[in-house]
PDB file of N, CA and C in Angstrom:
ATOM      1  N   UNK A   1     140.787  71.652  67.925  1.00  0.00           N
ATOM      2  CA  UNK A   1     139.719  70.721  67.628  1.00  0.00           C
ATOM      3  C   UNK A   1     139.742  70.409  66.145  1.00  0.00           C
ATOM      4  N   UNK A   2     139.741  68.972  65.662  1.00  0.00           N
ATOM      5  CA  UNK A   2     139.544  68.530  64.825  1.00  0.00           C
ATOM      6  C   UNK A   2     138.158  68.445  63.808  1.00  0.00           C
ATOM      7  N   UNK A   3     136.986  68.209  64.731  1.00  0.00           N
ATOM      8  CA  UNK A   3     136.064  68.226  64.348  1.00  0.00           C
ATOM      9  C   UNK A   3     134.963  68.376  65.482  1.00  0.00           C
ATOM     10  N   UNK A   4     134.113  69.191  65.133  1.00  0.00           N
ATOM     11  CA  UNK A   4     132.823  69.489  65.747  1.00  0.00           C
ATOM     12  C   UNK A   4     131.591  69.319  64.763  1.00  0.00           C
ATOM     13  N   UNK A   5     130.438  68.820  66.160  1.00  0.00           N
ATOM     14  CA  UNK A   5     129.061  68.341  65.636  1.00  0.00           C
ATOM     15  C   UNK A   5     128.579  68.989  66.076  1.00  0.00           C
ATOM     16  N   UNK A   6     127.771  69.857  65.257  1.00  0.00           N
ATOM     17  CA  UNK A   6     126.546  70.840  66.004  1.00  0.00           C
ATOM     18  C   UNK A   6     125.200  70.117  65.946  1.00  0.00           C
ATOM     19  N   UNK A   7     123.810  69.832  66.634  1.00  0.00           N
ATOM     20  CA  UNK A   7     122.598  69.460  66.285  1.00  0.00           C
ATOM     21  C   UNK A   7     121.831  70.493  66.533  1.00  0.00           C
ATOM     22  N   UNK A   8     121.281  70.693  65.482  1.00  0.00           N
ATOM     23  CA  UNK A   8     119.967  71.806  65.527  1.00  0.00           C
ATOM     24  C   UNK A   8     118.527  70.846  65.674  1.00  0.00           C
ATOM     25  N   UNK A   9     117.998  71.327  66.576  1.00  0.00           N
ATOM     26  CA  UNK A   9     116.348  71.184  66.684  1.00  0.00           C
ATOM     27  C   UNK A   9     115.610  71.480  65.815  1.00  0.00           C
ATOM     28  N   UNK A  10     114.781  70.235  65.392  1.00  0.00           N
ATOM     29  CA  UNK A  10     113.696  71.019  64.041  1.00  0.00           C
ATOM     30  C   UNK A  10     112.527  71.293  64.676  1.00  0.00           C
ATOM     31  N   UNK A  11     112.532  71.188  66.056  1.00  0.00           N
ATOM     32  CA  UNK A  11     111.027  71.733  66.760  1.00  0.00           C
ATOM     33  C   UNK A  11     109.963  71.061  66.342  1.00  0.00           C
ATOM     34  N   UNK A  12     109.502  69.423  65.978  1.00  0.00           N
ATOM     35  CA  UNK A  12     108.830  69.109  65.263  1.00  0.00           C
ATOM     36  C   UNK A  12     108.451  67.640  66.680  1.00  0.00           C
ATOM     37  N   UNK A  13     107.188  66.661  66.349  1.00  0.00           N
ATOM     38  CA  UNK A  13     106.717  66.659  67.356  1.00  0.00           C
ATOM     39  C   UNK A  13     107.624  65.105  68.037  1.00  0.00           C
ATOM     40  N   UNK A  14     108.421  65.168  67.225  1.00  0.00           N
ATOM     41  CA  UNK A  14     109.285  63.499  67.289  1.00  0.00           C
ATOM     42  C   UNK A  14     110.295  63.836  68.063  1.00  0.00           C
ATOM     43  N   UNK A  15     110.675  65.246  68.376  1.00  0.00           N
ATOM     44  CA  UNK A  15     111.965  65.485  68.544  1.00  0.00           C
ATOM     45  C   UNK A  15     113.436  64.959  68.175  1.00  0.00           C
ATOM     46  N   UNK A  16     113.390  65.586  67.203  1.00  0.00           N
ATOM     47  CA  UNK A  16     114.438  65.275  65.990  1.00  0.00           C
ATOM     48  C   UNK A  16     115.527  66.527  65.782  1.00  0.00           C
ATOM     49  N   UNK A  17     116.491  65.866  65.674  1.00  0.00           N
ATOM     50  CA  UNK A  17     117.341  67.067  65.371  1.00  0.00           C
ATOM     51  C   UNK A  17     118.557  67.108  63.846  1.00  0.00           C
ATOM     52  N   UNK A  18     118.622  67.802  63.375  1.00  0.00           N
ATOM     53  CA  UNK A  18     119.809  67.660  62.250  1.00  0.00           C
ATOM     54  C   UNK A  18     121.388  67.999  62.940  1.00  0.00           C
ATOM     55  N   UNK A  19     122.133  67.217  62.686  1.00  0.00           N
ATOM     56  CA  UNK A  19     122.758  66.756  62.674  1.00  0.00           C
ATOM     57  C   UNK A  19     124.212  67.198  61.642  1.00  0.00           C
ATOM     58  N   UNK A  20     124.961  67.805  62.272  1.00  0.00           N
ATOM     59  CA  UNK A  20     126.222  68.666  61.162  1.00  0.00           C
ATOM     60  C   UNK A  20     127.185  68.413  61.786  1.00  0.00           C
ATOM     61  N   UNK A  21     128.188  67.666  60.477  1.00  0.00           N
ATOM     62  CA  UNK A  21     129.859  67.427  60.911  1.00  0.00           C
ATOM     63  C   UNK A  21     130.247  68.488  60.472  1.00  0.00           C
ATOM     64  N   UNK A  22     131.589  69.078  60.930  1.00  0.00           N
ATOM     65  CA  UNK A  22     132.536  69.943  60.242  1.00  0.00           C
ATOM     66  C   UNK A  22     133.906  69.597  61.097  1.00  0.00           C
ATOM     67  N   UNK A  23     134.245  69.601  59.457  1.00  0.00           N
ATOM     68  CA  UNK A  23     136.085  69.150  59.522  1.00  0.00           C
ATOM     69  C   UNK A  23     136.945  70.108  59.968  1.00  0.00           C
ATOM     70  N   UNK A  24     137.950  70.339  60.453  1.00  0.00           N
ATOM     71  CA  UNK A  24     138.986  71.028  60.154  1.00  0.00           C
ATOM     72  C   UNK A  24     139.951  71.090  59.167  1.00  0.00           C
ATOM     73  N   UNK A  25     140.071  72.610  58.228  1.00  0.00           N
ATOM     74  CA  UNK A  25     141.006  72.223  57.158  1.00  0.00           C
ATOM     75  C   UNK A  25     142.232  73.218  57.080  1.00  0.00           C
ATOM     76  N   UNK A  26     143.622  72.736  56.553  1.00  0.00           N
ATOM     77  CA  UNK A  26     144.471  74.395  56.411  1.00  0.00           C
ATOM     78  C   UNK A  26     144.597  74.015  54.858  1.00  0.00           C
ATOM     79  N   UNK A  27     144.636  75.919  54.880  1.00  0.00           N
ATOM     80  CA  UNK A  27     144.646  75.892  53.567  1.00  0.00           C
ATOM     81  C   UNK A  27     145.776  76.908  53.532  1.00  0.00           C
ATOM     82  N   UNK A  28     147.224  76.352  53.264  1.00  0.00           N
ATOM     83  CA  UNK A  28     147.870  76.983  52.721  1.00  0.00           C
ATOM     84  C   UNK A  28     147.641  78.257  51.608  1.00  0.00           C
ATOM     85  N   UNK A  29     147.631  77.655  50.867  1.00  0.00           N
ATOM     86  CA  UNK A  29     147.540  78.598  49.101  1.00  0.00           C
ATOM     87  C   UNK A  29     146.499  79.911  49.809  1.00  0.00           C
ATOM     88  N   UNK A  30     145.912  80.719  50.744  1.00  0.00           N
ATOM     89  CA  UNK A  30     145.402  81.726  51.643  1.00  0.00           C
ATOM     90  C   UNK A  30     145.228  82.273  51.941  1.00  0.00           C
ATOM     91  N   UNK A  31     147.522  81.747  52.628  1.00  0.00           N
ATOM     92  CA  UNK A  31     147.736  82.603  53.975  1.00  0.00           C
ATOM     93  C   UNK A  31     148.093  83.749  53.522  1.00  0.00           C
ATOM     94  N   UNK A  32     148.303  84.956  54.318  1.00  0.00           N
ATOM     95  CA  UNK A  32     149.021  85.756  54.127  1.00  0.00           C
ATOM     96  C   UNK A  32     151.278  85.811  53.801  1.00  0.00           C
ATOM     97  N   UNK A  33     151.761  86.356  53.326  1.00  0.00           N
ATOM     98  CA  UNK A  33     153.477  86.071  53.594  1.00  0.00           C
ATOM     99  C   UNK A  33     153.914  86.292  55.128  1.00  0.00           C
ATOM    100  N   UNK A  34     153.053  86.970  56.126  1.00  0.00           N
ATOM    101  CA  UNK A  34     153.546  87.138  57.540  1.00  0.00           C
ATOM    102  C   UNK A  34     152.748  86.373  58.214  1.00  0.00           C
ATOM    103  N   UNK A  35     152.130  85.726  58.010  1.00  0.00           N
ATOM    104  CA  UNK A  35     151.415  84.638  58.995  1.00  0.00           C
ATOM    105  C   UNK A  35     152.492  83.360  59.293  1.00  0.00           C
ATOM    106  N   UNK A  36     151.904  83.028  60.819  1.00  0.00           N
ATOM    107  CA  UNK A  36     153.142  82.111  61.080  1.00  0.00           C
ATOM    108  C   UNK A  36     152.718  80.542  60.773  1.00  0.00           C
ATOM    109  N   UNK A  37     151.251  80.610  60.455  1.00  0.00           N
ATOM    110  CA  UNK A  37     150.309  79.283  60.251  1.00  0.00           C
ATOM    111  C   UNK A  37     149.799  79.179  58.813  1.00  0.00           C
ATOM    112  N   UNK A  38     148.913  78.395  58.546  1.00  0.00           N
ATOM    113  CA  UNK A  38     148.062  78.084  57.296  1.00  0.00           C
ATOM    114  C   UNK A  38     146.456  78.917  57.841  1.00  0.00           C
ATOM    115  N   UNK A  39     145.840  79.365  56.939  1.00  0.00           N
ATOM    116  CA  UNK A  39     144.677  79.467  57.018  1.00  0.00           C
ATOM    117  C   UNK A  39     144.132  78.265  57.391  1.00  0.00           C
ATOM    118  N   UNK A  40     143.195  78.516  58.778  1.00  0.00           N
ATOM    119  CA  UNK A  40     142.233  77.384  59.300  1.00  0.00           C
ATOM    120  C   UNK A  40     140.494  77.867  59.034  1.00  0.00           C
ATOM    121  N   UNK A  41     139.872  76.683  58.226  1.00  0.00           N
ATOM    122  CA  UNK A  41     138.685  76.897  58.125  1.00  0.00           C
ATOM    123  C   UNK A  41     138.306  75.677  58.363  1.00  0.00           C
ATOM    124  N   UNK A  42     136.568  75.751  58.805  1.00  0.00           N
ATOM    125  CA  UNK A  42     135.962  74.069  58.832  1.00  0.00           C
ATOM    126  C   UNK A  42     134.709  74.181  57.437  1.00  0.00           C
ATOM    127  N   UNK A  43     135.073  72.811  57.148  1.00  0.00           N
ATOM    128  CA  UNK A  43     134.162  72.136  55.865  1.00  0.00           C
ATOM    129  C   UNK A  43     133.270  71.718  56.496  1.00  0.00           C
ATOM    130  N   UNK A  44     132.028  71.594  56.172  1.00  0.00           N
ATOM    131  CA  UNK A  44     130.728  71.671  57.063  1.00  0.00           C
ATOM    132  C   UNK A  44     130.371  69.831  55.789  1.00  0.00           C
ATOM    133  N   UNK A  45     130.207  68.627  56.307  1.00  0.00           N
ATOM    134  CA  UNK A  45     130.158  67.321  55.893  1.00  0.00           C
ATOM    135  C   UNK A  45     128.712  67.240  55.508  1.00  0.00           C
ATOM    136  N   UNK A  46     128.230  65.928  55.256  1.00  0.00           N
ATOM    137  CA  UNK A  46     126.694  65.709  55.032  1.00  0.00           C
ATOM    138  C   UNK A  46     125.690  65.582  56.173  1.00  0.00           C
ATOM    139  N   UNK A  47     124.911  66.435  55.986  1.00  0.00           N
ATOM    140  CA  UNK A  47     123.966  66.109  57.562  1.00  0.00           C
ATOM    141  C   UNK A  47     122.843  64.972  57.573  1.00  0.00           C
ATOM    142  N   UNK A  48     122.661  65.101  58.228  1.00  0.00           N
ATOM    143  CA  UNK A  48     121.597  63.534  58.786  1.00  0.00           C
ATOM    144  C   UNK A  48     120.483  63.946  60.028  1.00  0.00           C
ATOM    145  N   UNK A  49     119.483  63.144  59.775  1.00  0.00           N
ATOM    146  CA  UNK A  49     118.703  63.321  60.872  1.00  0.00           C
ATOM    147  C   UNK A  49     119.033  62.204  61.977  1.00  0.00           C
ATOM    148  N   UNK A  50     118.518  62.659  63.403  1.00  0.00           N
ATOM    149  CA  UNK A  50     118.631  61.968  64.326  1.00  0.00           C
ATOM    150  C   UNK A  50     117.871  62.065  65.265  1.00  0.00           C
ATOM    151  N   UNK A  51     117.295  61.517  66.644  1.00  0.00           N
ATOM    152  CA  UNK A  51     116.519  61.960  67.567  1.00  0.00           C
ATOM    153  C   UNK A  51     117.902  62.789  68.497  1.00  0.00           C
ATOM    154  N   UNK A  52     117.286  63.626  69.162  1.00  0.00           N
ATOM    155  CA  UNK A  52     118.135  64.734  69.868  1.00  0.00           C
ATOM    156  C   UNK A  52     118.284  64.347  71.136  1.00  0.00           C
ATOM    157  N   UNK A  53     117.471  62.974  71.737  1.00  0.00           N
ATOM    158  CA  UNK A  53     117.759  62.697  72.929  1.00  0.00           C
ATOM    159  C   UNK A  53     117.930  61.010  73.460  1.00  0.00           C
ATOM    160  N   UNK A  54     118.241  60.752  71.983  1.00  0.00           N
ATOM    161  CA  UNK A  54     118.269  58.970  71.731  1.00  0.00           C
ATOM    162  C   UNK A  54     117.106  58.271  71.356  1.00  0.00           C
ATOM    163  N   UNK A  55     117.176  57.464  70.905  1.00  0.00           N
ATOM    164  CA  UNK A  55     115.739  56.493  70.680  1.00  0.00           C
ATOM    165  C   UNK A  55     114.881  56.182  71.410  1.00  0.00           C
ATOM    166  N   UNK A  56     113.549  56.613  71.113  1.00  0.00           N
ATOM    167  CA  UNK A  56     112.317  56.703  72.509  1.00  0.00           C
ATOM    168  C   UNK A  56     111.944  55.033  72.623  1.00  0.00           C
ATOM    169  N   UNK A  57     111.673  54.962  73.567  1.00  0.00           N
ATOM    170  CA  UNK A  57     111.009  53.239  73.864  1.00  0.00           C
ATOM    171  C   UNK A  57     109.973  53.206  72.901  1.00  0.00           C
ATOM    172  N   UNK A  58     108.938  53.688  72.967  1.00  0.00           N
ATOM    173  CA  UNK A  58     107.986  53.426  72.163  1.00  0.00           C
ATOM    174  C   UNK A  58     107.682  55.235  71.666  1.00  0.00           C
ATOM    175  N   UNK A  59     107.791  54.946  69.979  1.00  0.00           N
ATOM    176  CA  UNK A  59     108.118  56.125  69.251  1.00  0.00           C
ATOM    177  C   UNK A  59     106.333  56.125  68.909  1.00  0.00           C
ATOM    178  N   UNK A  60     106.049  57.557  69.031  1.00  0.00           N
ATOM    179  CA  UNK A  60     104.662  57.234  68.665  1.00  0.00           C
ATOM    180  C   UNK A  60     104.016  57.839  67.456  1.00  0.00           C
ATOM    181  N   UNK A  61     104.849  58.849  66.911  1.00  0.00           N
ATOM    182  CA  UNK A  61     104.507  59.439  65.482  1.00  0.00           C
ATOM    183  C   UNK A  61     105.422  58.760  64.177  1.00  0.00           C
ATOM    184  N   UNK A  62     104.473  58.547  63.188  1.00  0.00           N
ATOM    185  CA  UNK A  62     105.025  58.190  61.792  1.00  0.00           C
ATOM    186  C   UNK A  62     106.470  58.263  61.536  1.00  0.00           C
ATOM    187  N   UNK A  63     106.828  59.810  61.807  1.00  0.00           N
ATOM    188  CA  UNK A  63     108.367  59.784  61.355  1.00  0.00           C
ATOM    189  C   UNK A  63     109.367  58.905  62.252  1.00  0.00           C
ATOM    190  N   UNK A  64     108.958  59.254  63.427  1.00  0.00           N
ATOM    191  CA  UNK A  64     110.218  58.309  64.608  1.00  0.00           C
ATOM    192  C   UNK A  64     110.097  57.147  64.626  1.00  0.00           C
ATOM    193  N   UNK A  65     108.877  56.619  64.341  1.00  0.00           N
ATOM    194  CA  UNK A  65     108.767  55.600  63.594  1.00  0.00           C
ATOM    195  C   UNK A  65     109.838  54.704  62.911  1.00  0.00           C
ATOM    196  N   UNK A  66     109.715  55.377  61.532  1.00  0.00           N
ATOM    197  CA  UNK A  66     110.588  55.283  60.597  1.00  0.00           C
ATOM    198  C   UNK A  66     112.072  55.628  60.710  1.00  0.00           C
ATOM    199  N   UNK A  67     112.041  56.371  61.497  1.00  0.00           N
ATOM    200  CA  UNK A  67     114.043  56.683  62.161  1.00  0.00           C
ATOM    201  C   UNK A  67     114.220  55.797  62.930  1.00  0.00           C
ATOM    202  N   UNK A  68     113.525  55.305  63.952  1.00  0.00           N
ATOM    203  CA  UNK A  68     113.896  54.260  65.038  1.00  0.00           C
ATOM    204  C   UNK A  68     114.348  53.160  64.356  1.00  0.00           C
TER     205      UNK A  68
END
């Protein structure tokens, strides 16, 4: 896998969730001399808010509001 999105729930009354990319990266310069690969780690990108279950028809608090 190249990249994975995790969304966390902020439990809040809009139902909203944050929103996290992470990359896949190798990092040579790392590895060990007997490894047959590069060191694999993921870079975690900029997060964002979002609704967690798509855009409500009619949003009824301030914030979803403003996200919709």
């Amino acid at each position: 896998m190249r990249t994975v999105r995790a969304r966390y729930p902020q439990y809040e009354r809009s139902l909203l969730c944050k929103e996290s990319r992470f990359e896949r990266r190798l990092d040579p310069n790392f590895t060990s001399p007997g490894a047959y690969r590069a060191t694999i780690y993921y870079e975690e990108g900029p997060c964002k808010l979002i609704f967690c279950y798509g855009i409500p028809q009619s949003p009824f608090y301030l914030e979803a509001v403003v996200l919709a």
